[in-house]
Protein backbone atom coordinates (compact mmCIF):
# COMPACT_ATOMS: atom_id res chain seq x y z
CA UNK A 1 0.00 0.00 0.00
CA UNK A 2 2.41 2.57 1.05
CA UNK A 3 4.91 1.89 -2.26
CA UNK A 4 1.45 2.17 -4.17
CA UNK A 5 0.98 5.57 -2.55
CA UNK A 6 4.47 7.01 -3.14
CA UNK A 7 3.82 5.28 -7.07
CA UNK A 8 0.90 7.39 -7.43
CA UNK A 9 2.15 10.43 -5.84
CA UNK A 10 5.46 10.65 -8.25
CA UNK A 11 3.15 10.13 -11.14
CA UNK A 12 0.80 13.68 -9.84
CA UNK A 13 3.99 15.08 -9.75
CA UNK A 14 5.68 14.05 -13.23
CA UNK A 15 2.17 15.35 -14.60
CA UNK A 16 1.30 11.45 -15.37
CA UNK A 17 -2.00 12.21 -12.90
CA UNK A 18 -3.39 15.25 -13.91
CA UNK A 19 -6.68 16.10 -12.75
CA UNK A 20 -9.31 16.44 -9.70
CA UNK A 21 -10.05 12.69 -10.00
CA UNK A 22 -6.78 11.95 -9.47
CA UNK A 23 -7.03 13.98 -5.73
CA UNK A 24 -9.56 11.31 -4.81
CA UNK A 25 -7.43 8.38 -5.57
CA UNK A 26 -4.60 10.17 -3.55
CA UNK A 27 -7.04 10.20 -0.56
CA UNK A 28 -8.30 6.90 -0.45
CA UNK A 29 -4.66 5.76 -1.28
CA UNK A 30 -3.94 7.71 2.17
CA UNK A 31 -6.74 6.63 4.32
CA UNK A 32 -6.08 2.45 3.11
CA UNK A 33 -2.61 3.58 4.04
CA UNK A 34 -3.39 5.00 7.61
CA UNK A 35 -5.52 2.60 8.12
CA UNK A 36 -3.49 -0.33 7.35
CA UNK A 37 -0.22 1.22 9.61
CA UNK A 38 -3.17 1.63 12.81
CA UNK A 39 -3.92 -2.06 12.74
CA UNK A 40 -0.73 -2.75 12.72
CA UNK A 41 -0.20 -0.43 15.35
CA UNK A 42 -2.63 -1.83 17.37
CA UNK A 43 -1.89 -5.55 17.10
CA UNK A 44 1.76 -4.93 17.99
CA UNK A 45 0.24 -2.86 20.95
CA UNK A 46 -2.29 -5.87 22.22
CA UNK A 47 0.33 -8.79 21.08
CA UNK A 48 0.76 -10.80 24.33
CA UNK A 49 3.11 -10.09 25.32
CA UNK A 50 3.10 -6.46 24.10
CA UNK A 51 5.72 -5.48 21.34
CA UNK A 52 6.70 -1.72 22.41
CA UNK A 53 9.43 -1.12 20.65
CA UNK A 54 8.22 -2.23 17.16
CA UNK A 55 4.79 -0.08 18.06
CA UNK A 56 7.26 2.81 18.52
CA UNK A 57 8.95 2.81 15.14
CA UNK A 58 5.42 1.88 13.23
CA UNK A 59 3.91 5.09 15.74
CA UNK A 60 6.74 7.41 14.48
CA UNK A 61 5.64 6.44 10.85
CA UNK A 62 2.61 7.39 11.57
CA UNK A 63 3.19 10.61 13.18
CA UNK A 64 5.97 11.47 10.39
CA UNK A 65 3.64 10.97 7.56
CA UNK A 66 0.27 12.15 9.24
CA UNK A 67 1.38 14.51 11.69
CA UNK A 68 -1.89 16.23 12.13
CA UNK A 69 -4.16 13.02 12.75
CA UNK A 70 -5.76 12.97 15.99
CA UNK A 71 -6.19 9.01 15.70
CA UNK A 72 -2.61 8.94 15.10
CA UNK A 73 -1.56 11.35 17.74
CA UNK A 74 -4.16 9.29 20.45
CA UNK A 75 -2.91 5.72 19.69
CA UNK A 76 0.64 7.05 19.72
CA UNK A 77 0.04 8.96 23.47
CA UNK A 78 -1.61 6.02 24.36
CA UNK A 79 1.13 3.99 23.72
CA UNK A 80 3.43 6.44 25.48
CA UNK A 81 0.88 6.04 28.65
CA UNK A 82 0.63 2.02 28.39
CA UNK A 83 4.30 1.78 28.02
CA UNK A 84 4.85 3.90 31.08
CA UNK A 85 2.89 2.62 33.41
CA UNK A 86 3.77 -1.20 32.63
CA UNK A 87 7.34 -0.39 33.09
CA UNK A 88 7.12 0.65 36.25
CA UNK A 89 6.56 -1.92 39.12
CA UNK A 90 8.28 -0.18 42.21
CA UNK A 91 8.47 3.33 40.16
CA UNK A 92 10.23 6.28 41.78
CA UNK A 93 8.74 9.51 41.62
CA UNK A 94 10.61 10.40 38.51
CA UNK A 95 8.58 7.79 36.89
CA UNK A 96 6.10 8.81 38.45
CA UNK A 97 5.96 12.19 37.58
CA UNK A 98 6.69 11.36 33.71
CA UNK A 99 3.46 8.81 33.65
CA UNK A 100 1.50 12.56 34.79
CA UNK A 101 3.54 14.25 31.82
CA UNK A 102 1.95 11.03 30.00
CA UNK A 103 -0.92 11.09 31.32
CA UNK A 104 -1.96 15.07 31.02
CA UNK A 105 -0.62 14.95 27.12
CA UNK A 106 -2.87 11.82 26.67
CA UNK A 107 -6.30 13.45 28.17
CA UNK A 108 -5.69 16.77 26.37
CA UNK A 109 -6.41 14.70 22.85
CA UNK A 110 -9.98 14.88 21.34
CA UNK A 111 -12.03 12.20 21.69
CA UNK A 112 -12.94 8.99 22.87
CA UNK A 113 -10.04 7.24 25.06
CA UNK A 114 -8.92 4.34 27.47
CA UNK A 115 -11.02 5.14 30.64
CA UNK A 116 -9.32 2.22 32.19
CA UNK A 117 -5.74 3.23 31.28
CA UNK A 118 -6.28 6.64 32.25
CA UNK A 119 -8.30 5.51 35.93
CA UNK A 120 -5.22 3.09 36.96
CA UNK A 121 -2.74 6.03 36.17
CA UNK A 122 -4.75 8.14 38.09
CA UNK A 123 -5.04 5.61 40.83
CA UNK A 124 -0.99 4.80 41.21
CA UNK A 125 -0.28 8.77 41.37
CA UNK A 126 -3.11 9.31 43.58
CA UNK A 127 -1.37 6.12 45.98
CA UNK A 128 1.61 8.17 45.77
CA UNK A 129 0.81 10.93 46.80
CA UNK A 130 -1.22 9.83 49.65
CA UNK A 131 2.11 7.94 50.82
CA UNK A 132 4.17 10.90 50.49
CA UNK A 133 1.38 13.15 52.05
CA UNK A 134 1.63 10.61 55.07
CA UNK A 135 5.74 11.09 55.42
CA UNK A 136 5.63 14.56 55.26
CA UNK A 137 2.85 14.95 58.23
CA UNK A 138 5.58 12.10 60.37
CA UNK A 139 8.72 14.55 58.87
CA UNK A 140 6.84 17.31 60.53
CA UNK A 141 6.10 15.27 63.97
CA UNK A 142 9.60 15.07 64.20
CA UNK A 143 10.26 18.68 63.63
CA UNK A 144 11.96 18.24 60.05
CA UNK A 145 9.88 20.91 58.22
CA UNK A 146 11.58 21.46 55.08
CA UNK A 147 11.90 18.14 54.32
CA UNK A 148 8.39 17.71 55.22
CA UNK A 149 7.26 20.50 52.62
CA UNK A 150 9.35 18.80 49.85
CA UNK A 151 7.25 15.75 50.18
CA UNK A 152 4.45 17.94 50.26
CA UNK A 153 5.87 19.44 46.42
CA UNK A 154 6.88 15.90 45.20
CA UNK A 155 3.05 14.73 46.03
CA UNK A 156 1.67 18.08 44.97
CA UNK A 157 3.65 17.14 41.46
CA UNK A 158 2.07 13.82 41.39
CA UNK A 159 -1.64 14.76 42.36
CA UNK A 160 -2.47 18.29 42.99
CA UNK A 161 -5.86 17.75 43.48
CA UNK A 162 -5.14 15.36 46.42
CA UNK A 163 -7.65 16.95 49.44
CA UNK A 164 -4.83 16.39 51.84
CA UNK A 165 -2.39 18.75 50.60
CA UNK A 166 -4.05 21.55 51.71
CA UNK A 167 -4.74 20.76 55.01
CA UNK A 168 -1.17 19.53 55.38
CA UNK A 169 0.04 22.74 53.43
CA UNK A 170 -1.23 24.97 56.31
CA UNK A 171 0.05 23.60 59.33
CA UNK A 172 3.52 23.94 58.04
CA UNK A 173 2.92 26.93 56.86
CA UNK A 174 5.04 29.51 58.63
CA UNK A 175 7.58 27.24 59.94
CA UNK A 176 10.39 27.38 57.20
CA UNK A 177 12.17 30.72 57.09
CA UNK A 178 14.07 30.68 53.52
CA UNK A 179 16.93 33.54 52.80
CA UNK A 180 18.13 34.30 49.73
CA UNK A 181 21.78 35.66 49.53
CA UNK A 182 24.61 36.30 47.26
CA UNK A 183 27.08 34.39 49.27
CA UNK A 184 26.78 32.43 52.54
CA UNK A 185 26.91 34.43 55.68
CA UNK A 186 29.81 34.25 57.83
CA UNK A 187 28.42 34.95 61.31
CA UNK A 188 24.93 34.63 61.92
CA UNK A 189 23.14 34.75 65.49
């Protein structure tokens, strides 16, 4: 299909194709095409076990030659998503934080998408950020503020929506004095 394509396209433009018909046969020629690379997409994608890396090159084919599909542009984000989160079975918050990146670009896409996929990721970031919510409230028992309000950024990262942040926001609130200076003072009392 796609060497028929690129056939058809040198003829339009050695003149061989010339005419509005000819546009029509371009288009179908282009949809087969897409349509043939998305099942193939998608069977590498659901293959059990899943074939990631060949999805990958047939997703940047895609999103070379149709770069303005929103199909295209979904399955490939999804993949992103899928490949994330399956990677990740003790994930740090690095990972973490680049299955949100993942996660956000995927839900920004018109229309329909994996409400599953997209719950679980929401789920293991919500986790997260309930654990990290919890060490920063026993950082702050223990009188280690600032470390306590950097787990309260790393979960904020994760889940910002999370209805303990706020709460645990404001009773540390006050507590950290921060000084900026152009070098480190000598004497300080």
């Amino acid at each position: 299909m796609a060497a028929g394509l690129r056939w058809h396209l040198l003829a339009v433009n050695d003149n061989k194709r010339v005419g509005k018909a000819w546009d029509v046969v371009g288009k179908q020629l282009r949809d087969r095409h897409l349509a043939l690379l998305r099942k193939r997409f998608n069977n590498l994608v659901d293959a059990k076990p899943p074939k990631y890396d060949d999805a990958d090159e047939v997703g940047l084919k895609m999103l070379t030659r149709y770069p303005d599909n929103n199909e295209v542009l979904r399955d490939v984000y999804r993949l992103q998503l899928l490949r994330t989160r399956n990677a990740l079975k003790a994930p740090t918050d690095a990972q973490l934080a680049k299955l949100r990146e993942s996660l956000l670009l995927y839900e920004r896409l018109p229309g329909q998408k994996d409400e599953t996929l997209i719950l679980d990721s929401r789920r293991r970031l919500k986790d997260r950020a309930a654990a990290l919510v919890s060490e920063s409230q026993d950082l702050d028992k223990k009188k280690m503020t600032a470390a306590a309000l950097a787990k309260l950024r790393q979960a904020e990262a994760l889940d910002p929506e999370h209805p303990a942040l706020v709460s645990a926001r404001a009773s540390l609130k006050g507590k950290v004095l921060y000084v900026g200076v152009s070098k480190l003072p000598e004497r300080m009392s």
